[in-house]
Every structure is written in structure tokens, then in C-alpha cells.
Protein backbone atom coordinates (compact mmCIF):
# COMPACT_ATOMS: atom_id res chain seq x y z
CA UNK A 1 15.82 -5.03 5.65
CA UNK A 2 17.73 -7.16 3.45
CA UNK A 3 20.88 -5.63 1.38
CA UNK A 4 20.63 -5.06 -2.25
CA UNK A 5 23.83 -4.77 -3.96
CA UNK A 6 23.89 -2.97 -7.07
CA UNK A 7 27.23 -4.87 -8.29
CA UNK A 8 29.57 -7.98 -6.12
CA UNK A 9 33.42 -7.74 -6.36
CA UNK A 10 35.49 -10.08 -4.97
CA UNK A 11 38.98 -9.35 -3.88
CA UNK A 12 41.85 -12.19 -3.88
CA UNK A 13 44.10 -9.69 -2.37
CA UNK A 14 44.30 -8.58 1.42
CA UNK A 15 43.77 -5.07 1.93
CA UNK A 16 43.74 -4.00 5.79
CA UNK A 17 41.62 -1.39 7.28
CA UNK A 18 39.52 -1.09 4.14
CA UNK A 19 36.97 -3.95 4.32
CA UNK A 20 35.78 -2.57 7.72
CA UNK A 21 34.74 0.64 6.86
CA UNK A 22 31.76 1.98 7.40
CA UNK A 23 30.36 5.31 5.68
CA UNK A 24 30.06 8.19 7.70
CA UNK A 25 29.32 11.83 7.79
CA UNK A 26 32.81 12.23 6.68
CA UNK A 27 32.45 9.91 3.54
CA UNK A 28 33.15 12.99 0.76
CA UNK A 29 30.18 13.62 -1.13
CA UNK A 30 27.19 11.27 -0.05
CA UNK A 31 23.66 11.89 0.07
CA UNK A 32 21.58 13.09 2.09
CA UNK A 33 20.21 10.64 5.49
CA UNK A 34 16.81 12.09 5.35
CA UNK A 35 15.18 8.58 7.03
CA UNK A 36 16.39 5.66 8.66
CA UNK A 37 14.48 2.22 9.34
CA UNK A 38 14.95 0.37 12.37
CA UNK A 39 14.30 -3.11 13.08
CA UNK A 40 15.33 -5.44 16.11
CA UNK A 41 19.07 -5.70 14.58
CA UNK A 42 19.29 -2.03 15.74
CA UNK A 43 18.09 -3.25 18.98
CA UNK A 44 17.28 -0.54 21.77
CA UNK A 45 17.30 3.19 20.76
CA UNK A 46 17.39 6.27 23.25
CA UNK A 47 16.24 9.70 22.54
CA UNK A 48 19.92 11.10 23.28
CA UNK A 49 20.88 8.29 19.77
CA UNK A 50 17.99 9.55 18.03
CA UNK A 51 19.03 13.10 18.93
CA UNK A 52 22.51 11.97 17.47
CA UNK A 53 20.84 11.18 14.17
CA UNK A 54 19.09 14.54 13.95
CA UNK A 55 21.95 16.08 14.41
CA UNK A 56 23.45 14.18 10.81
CA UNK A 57 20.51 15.28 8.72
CA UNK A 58 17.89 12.54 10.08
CA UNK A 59 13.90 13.96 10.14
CA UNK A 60 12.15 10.78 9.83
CA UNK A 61 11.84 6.89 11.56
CA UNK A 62 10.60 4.07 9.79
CA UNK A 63 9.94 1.74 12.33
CA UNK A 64 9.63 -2.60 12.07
CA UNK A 65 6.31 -3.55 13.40
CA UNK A 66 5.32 -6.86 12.06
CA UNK A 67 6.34 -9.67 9.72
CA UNK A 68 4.25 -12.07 8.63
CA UNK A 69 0.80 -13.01 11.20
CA UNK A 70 2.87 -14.09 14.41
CA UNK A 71 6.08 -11.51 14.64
CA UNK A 72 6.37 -7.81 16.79
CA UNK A 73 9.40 -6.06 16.65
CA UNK A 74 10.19 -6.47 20.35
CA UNK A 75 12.28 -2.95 20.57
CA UNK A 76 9.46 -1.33 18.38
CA UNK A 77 7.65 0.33 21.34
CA UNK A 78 10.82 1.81 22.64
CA UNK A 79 12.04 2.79 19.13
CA UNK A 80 8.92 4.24 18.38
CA UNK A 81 8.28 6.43 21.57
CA UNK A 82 12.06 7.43 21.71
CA UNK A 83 11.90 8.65 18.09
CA UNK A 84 8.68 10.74 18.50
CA UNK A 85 10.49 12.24 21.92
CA UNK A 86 13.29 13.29 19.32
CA UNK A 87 10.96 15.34 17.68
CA UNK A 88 11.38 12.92 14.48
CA UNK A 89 8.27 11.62 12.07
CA UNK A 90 7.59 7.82 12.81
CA UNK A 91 6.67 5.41 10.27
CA UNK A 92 6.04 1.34 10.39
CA UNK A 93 6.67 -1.15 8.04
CA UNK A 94 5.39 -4.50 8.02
CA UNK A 95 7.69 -7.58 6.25
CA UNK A 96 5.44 -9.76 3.88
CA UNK A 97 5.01 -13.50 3.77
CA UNK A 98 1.54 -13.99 2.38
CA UNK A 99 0.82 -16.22 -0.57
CA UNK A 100 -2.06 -15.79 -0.63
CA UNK A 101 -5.28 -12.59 -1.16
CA UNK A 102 -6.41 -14.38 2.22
CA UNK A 103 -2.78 -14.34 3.80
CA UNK A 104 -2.15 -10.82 2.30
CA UNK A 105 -5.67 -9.33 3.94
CA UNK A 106 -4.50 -11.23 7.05
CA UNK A 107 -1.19 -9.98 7.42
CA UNK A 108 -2.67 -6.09 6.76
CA UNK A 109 -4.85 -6.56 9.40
CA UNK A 110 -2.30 -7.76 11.63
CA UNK A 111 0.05 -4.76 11.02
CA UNK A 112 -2.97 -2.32 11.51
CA UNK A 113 -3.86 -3.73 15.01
CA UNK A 114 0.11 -3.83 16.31
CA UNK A 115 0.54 -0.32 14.45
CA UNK A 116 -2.43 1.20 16.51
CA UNK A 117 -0.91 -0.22 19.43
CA UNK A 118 1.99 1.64 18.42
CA UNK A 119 0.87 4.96 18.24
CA UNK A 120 -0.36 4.73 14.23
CA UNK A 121 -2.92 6.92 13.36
CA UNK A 122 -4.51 7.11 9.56
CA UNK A 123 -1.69 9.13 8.11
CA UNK A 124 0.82 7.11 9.03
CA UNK A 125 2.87 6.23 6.36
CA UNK A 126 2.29 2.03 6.29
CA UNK A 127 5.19 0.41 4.35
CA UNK A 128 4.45 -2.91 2.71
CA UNK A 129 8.05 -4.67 2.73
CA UNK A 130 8.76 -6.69 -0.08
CA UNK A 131 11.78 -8.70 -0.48
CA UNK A 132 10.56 -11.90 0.70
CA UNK A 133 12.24 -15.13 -1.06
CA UNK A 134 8.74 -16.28 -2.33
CA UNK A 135 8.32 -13.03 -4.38
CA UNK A 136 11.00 -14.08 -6.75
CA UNK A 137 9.57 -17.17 -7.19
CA UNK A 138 6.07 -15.64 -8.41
CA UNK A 139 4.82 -14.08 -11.56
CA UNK A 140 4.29 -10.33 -12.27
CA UNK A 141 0.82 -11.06 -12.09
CA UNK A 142 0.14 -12.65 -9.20
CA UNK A 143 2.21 -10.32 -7.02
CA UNK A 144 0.33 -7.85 -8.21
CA UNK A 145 -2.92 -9.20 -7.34
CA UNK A 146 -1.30 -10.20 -3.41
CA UNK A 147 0.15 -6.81 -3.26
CA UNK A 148 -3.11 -5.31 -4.35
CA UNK A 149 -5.16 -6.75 -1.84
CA UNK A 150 -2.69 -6.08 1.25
CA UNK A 151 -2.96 -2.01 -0.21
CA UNK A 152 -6.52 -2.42 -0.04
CA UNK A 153 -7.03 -3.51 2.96
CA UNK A 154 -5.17 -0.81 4.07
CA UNK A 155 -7.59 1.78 2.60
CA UNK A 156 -10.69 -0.22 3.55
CA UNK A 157 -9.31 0.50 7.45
CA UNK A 158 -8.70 4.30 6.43
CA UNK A 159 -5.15 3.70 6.30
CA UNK A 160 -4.36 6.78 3.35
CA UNK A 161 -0.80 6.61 2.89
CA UNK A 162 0.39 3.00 1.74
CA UNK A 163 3.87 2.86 0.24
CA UNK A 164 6.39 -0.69 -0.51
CA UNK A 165 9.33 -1.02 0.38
CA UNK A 166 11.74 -3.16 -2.67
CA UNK A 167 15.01 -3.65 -4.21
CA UNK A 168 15.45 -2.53 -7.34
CA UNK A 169 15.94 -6.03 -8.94
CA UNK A 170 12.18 -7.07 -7.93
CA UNK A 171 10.86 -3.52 -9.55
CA UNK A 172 9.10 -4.15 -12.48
CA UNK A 173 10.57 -7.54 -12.91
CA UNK A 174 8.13 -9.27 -10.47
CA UNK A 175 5.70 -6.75 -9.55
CA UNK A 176 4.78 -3.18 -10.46
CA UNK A 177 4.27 0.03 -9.24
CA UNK A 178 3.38 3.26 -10.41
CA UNK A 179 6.01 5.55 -11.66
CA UNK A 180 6.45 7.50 -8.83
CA UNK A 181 5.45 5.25 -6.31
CA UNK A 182 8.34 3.47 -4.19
CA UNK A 183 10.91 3.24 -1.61
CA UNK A 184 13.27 1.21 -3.32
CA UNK A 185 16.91 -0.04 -2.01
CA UNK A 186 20.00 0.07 -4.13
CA UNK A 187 23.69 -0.49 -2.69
CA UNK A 188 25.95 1.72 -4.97
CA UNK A 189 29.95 1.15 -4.30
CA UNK A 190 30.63 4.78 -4.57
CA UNK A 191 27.05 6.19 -3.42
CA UNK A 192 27.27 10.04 -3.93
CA UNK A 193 24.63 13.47 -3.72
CA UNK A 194 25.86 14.06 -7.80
CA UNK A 195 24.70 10.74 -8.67
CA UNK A 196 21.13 10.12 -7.01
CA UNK A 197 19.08 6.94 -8.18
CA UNK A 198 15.49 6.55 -8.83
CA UNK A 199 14.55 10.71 -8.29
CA UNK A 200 11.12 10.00 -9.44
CA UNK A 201 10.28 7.50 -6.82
CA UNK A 202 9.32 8.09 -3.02
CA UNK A 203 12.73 7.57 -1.63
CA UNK A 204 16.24 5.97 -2.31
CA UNK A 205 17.65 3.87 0.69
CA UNK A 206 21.60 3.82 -0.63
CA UNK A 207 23.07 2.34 2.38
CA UNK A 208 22.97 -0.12 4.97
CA UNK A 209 26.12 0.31 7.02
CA UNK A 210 25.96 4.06 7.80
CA UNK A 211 27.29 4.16 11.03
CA UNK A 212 26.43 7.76 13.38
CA UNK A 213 28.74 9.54 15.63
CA UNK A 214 28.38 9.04 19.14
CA UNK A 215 26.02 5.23 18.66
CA UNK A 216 29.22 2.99 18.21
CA UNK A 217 28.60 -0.41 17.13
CA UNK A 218 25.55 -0.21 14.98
CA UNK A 219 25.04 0.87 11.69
CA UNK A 220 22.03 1.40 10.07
CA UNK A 221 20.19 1.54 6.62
CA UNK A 222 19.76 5.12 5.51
CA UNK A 223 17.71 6.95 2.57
CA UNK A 224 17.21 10.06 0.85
CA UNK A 225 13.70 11.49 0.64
CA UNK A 226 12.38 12.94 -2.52
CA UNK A 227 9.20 14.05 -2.01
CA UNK A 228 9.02 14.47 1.88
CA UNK A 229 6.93 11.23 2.36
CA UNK A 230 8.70 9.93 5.34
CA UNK A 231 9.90 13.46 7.11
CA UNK A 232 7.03 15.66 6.79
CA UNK A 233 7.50 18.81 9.17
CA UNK A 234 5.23 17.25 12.61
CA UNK A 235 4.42 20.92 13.03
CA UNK A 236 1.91 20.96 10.01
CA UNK A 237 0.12 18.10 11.58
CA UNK A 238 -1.81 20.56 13.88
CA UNK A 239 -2.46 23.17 11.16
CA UNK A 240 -6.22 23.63 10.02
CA UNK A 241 -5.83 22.24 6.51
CA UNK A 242 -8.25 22.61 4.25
CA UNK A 243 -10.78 19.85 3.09
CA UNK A 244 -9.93 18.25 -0.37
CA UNK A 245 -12.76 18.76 -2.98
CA UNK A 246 -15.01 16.41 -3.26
CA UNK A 247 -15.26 15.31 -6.95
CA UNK A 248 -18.58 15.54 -8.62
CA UNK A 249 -20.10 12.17 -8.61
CA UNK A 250 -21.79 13.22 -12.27
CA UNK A 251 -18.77 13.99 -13.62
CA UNK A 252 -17.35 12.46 -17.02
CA UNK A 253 -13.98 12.42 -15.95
CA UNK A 254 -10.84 12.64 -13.71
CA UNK A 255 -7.60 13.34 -13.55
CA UNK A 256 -5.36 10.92 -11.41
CA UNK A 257 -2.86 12.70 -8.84
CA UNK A 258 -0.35 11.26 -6.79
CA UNK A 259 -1.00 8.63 -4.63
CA UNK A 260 -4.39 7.14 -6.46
CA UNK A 261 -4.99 3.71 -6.98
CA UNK A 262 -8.63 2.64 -9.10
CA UNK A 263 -9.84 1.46 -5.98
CA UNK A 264 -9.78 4.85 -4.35
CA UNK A 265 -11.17 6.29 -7.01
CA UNK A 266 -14.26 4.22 -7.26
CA UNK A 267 -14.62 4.70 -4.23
CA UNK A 268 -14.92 8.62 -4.44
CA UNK A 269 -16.94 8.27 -7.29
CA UNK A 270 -18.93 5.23 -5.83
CA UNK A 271 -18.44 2.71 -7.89
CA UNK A 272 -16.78 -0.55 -8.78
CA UNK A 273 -12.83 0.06 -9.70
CA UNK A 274 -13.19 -2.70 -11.94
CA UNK A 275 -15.77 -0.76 -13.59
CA UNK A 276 -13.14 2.01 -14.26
CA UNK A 277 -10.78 -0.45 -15.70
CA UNK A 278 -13.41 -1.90 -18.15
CA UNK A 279 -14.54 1.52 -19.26
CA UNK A 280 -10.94 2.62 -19.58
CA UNK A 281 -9.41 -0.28 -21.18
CA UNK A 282 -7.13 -0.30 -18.27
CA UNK A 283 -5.83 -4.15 -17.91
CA UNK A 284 -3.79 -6.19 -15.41
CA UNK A 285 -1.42 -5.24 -13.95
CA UNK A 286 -4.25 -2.13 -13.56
CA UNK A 287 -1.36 0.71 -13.48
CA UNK A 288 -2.28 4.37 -13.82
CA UNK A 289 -0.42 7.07 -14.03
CA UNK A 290 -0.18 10.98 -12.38
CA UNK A 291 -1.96 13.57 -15.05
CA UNK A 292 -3.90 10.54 -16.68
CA UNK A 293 -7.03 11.84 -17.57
CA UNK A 294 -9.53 8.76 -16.92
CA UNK A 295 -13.19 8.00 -17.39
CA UNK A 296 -15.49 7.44 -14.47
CA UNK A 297 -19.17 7.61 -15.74
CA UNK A 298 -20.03 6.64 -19.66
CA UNK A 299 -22.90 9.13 -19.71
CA UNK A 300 -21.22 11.37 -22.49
CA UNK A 301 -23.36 13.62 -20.92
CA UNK A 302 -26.12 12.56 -22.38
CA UNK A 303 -29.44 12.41 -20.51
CA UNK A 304 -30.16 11.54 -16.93
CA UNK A 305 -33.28 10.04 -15.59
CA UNK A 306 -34.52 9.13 -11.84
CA UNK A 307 -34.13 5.77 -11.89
CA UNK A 308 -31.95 4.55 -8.75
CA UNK A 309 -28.50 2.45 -9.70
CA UNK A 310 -29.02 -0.86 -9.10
CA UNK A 311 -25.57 -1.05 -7.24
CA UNK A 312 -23.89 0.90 -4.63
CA UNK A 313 -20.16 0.88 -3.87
CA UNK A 314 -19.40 0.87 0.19
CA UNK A 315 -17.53 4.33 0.89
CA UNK A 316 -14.85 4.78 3.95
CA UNK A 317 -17.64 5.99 6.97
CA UNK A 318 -20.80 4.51 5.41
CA UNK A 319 -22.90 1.78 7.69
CA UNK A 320 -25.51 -0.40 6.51
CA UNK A 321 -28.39 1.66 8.15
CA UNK A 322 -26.91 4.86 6.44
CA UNK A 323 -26.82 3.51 3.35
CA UNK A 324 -30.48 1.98 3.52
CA UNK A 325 -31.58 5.41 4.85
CA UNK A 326 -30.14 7.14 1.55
CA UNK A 327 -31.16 5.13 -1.00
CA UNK A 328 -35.05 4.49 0.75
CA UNK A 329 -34.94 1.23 1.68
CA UNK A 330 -34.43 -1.02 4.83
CA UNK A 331 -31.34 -2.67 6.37
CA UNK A 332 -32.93 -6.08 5.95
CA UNK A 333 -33.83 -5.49 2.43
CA UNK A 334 -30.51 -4.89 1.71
CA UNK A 335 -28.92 -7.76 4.20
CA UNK A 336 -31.39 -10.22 2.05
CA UNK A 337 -30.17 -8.72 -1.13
CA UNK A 338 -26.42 -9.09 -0.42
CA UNK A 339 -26.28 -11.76 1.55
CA UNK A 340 -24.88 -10.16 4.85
CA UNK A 341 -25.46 -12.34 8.03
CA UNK A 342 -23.75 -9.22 10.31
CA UNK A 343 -25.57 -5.51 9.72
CA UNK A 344 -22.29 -4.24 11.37
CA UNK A 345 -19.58 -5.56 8.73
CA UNK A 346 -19.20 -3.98 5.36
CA UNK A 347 -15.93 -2.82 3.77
CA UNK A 348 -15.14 0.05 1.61
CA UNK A 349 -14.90 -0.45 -1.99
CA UNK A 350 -17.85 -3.22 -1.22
CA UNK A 351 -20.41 -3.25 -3.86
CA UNK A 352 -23.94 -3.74 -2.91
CA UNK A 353 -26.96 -4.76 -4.76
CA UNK A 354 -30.03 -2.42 -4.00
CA UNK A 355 -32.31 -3.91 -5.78
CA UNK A 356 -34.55 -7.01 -5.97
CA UNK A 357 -33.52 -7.59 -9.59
CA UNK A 358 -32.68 -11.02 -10.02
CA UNK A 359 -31.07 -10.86 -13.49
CA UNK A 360 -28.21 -9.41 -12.74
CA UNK A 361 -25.73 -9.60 -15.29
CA UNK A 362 -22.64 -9.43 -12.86
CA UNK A 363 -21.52 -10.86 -9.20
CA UNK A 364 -19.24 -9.33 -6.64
CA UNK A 365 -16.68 -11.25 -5.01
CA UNK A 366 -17.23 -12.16 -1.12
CA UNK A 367 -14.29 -13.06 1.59
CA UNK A 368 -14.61 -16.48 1.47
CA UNK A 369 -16.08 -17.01 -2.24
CA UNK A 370 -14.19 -19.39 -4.45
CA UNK A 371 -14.47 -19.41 -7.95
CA UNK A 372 -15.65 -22.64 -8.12
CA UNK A 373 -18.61 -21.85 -5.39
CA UNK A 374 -20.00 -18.25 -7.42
CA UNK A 375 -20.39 -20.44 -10.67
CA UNK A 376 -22.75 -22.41 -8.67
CA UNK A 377 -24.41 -20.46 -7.73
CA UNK A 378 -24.53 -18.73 -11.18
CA UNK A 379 -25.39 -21.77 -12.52
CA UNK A 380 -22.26 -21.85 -14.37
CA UNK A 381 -19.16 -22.86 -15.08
CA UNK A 382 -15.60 -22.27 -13.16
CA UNK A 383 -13.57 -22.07 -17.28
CA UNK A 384 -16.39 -19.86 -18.38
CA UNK A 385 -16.12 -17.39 -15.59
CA UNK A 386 -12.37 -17.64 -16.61
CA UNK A 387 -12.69 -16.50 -19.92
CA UNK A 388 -15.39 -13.67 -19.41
CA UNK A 389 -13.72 -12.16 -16.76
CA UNK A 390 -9.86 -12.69 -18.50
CA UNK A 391 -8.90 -14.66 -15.22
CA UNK A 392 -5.68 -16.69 -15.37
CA UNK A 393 -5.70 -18.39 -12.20
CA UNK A 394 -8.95 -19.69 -10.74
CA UNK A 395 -7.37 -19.24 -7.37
CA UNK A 396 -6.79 -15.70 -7.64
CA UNK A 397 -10.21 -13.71 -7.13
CA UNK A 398 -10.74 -11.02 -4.21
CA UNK A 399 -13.17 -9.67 -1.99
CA UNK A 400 -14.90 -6.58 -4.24
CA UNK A 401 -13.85 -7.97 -6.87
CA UNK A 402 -16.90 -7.68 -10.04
CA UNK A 403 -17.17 -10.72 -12.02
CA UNK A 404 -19.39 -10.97 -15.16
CA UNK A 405 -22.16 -13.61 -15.50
């Protein structure tokens, strides 16, 4: 990964045997190396240099899979396997290039596969790397919206723990993230344990020329783990855990924990995360926060009839014929309905109509839809679906995505 430098300083003077140092386990006061991330710079790894690492403090890997739609790690196998031999927690992380929702659900899908291939399973911890020249040449906005859709492709494959990977200059400045979300890099000059940076996010990575004892020549990027994401103990992976609640569809309201996004939550409570936002008031950059109590049905609790929704939001599991068998009708009815040439490929967070009704008020956003094609076939127009649905940039709409009429 690429090196962010807190602060430059450049020296006119000559000072031997300084520039070349490298911190160590005997650099006074440091950190703790909790994680490090490997990449094909670090080349091959053995078990006995993994063992080496563990040995300094190191629990966790966070291995290089992918970059962009036509790059594997070569050493990533090896790195991988050797790591997991060590008795260390492996993670991947992918290095973005998309510029696009298409290029961004591309590039997700293309880490998943190598990942798999890799050893992933669904609580792997996925890292989305972004440091990329092209994000500093986009708006807040539009990251967001690129960003969003490689996290959410993610989830739609069951993949449960996203996280990104930035420097601290791109933070906020050209895309957000939730408070506590984020492995962000920051090169201190004087890095130390009494003076720890961003304690409220995922992890700090505070160096990139840590060098171990007994692995001469290398050095690698190291980070301190706050909340255990990246070193969780592997023996708790085997443990009977119990299941997590399931929230009452009925209910008014929820409280947001770590590690929610709108998406997954309309997806628990089956319905449209846009839906969420509109009833919350929550706009772009859509950002929620841990403890926020948020509403998820405006029924006030008021009074209920039998009436089936005219709508159904695709949950992680759910098939077409499932689906047709709960709500009473047939999988053609509801192939006609939607517009779904293959029974076999729906998505989660997908929003289905399951009904006939043919004045519907609102339109959800198909791989391949342009904005220009829906108001077609709205029978409208591409600056009036703009300005109803607060749309900067016509180019910028995504698959699930609920656009009003």
C-alpha cells in the first residue's frame, strides 16, 4: 500500500547511519504490530517468517488479492496458506480502480471469486483499498456512490464484514465513512503507544518500514488494532455462537450498531434502504451513526390491515420460487412483473414488484438501466427524474436503487 506521510522534511545536511533506519522492536516506545498487510513487494513468506512475526506481537494477515479486474497477487496463495499454518487470522484486500457503479460491482466480483479461491469464507474481513490517484480527482459524492456500490456487492454475495482501507488525507475530504469505520494509514515521525491516532476507527497502520528480526531485507507496513477486527482469536471460530435476533419486521424502530449500513438494514427489515433514508431525512452522503435510533416502518402504530405490500425487498437466501411461494403467487407472475428473463438471478437488497398494479408511483433501478432509458419508459423525462429524485449526475444511478415517478 502506498505511504502516507503525516509531515515531509528535507535535510540539506548529511547525516550517516540515520536515513537507513528502519523501526524495530527495539524502537523505545512504539505501538503495538497487531496486523501486517502483505502484497507482492513482500514477495514469498514462510511459516518459520510468519512465526517470526508472532513472536513481535503479530495475530493477524491482511493479504493482497486483487487490483483492479485483471491483477492476482502472485505470492498471495503462498502468503495466505503460510499465514493460516502460523496459526495467524488472514484477511484480503482488493486495490480499487473503478470509475464507475459498473466498474466498482465488477471489480467486487472479481475479488470475491480470487478470494474464494483463496480460502475466503463469508467472515472474512474484505478490505476495499482506496488510495488510487483517480480518487483525488473525484468529488465527495461520487466516491461515495462508487464506494457504495463495491460494499454492496459485497453484502449481496454474503460477504458480512467489509472494511476500506485509506490515508488519512482522503478521509472525509473525498469520501466518507462512518465514525468508527476505517483502517486508515498515517506515517508519524516519532510514532509512539502514548500517542495513538484515530482510536475510534478499526485500525491505525503507523508504519511502513517495520523491519522483523530474523526476515532481513524486507520491511513491512504494520498497524495497531482497536477493536480486534483483523486478529480475532481463530479459536472462537468453532464455538457454537448464538444466533443474532431477528428484528421484528413490525417494528417502528431501530437502533443502528456497529457495522450497519441502510442497505443491510432494509434488508432485515425488507425493504428499500432508500426508503429508510426518505423516511429518516437521511441524505447523501447516507451516513449513520452507532446508537442512532432510526425509523423503519411509518405505521406510528397505528392500524394494520391484510392487504399484501405491493413490493418486496430480495433478502440474502431468498430465490424467486421462495419468494412466489410466500407471498401466493407464481414465479412467472412475478418474472412478468419485474422483468426478469433468468428465474435463477436476483440480488439482495433487490426490490420486487408483486403486484399487477400498473400505477406505480416509483421504479427500481436494474444493472444495465440508464437514466435516460427508465424515463422512457416512464414516459418521462431524464431532468425531471433529476430533480424528483435530488440526482446530480445522470450517470450515477445503481442497481436497487428506488427512483420516484
Amino acid at each position: 500500500m502506498k505511504k502516507f506521510l503525516a509531515s515531509v522534511v528535507i535535510l540539506t545536511v548529511f547525516l550517516p547511519n540515520l536515513a537507513s533506519a528502519a523501526i524495530t522492536k527495539y524502537t523505545p516506545g512504539i505501538p503495538r504490530t497487531d496486523f501486517v498487510d502483505v502484497s507482492s513487494h513482500q514477495g514469498s513468506l514462510s511459516v518459520s517468517d510468519y512465526q517470526k512475526m508472532k513472536s513481535e506481537g503479530v495475530k493477524g494477515v491482511v493479504v493482497k488479492a486483487t487490483e483492479g479486474t485483471n491483477y492476482v497477487n502472485p505470492y498471495a496463495t503462498v502468503q495466505a496458506n503460510n499465514a493460516r499454518a502460523a496459526g495467524l487470522t488472514v484477511s484480503f484486500y482488493h486495490f480499487a480502480r473503478y470509475n464507475s457503479v459498473a466498474e466498482a460491482q465488477a471489480e467486487a466480483n472479481y475479488f470475491i471469486n480470487v478470494a474464494k479461491e483463496l480460502g475466503a469464507d463469508k467472515d472474512t474481513i474484505m478490505v476495499n483499498d482506496q488510495e488510487d490517484n483517480q480518487v483525488y480527482n473525484r468529488d465527495v459524492l461520487t466516491n461515495n456512490v462508487l464506494n457504495k456500490a463495491f460494499e454492496n456487492t459485497l453484502w449481496a454475495n454474503g460477504y458480512k464484514n467489509p472494511e476500506v482501507y485509506t490515508g488519512s488525507y482522503l478521509l472525509n475530504s473525498r469520501f466518507n465513512l462512518t465514525d468508527t469505520q476505517g483502517w486508515i494509514a498515517q506515517y508519524v515521525a516519532n510514532p509512539l503507544a502514548s500517542n495513538l491516532k484515530f482510536t475510534g476507527r478499526s485500525a491505525w497502520q503507523w508504519a511502513s518500514d517495520y523491519q522483523f528480526q530474523g526476515i532481513p531485507g524486507k520491511n513491512f507496513d504494520v498497524s495497531i488494532d482497536y477493536k480486534g477486527v483483523f486478529t480475532k482469536d481463530k479459536d472462537t471460530e468453532h464455538k457454537v455462537i448464538p444466533p443474532t435476533p431477528v428484528p421484528n419486521p413490525n417494528a417502528s424502530t431501530y437502533t443502528v450498531v456497529n457495522g450497519d449500513t441502510l442497505s443491510g438494514i432494509g434488508i432485515k427489515f425488507g425493504k428499500n434502504w432508500t426508503e429508510i433514508a426518505s423516511l429518516n431525512g437521511i441524505s447523501k452522503p447516507y451516513i449513520i451513526h452507532v446508537g442512532q435510533v432510526i425509523k423503519v416502518n411509518n405505521n406510528g402504530g397505528g392500524n394494520t390491515n391484510n392487504a399484501v405490500s405491493s413490493t418486496y425487498v430480495v433478502r440474502s437466501g431468498d430465490t424467486l420460487s421462495g419468494i412466489a411461494n410466500k407471498l401466493g403467487t407464481t414465479v412467472s407472475a412475478l418474472q412478468s412483473a419485474n422483468n426478469i428473463a433468468n428465474a435463477n438471478l436476483i440480488y439482495a437488497g433487490q426490490t420486487l414488484k408483486t403486484s399487477g398494479n400498473t400505477s406505480q408511483t416509483t421504479y427500481t433501478v436494474k444493472s444495465g438501466d440508464t437514466l435516460s432509458d427508465i424515463a422512457s419508459k416512464l414516459g418521462t423525462t431524464v431532468n425531471n427524474l433529476q430533480s424528483k429524485n435530488s440526482i446530480s449526475n445522470p450517470n450515477l444511478i445503481f442497481p436497487g436503487q428506488k427512483l420516484n415517478k
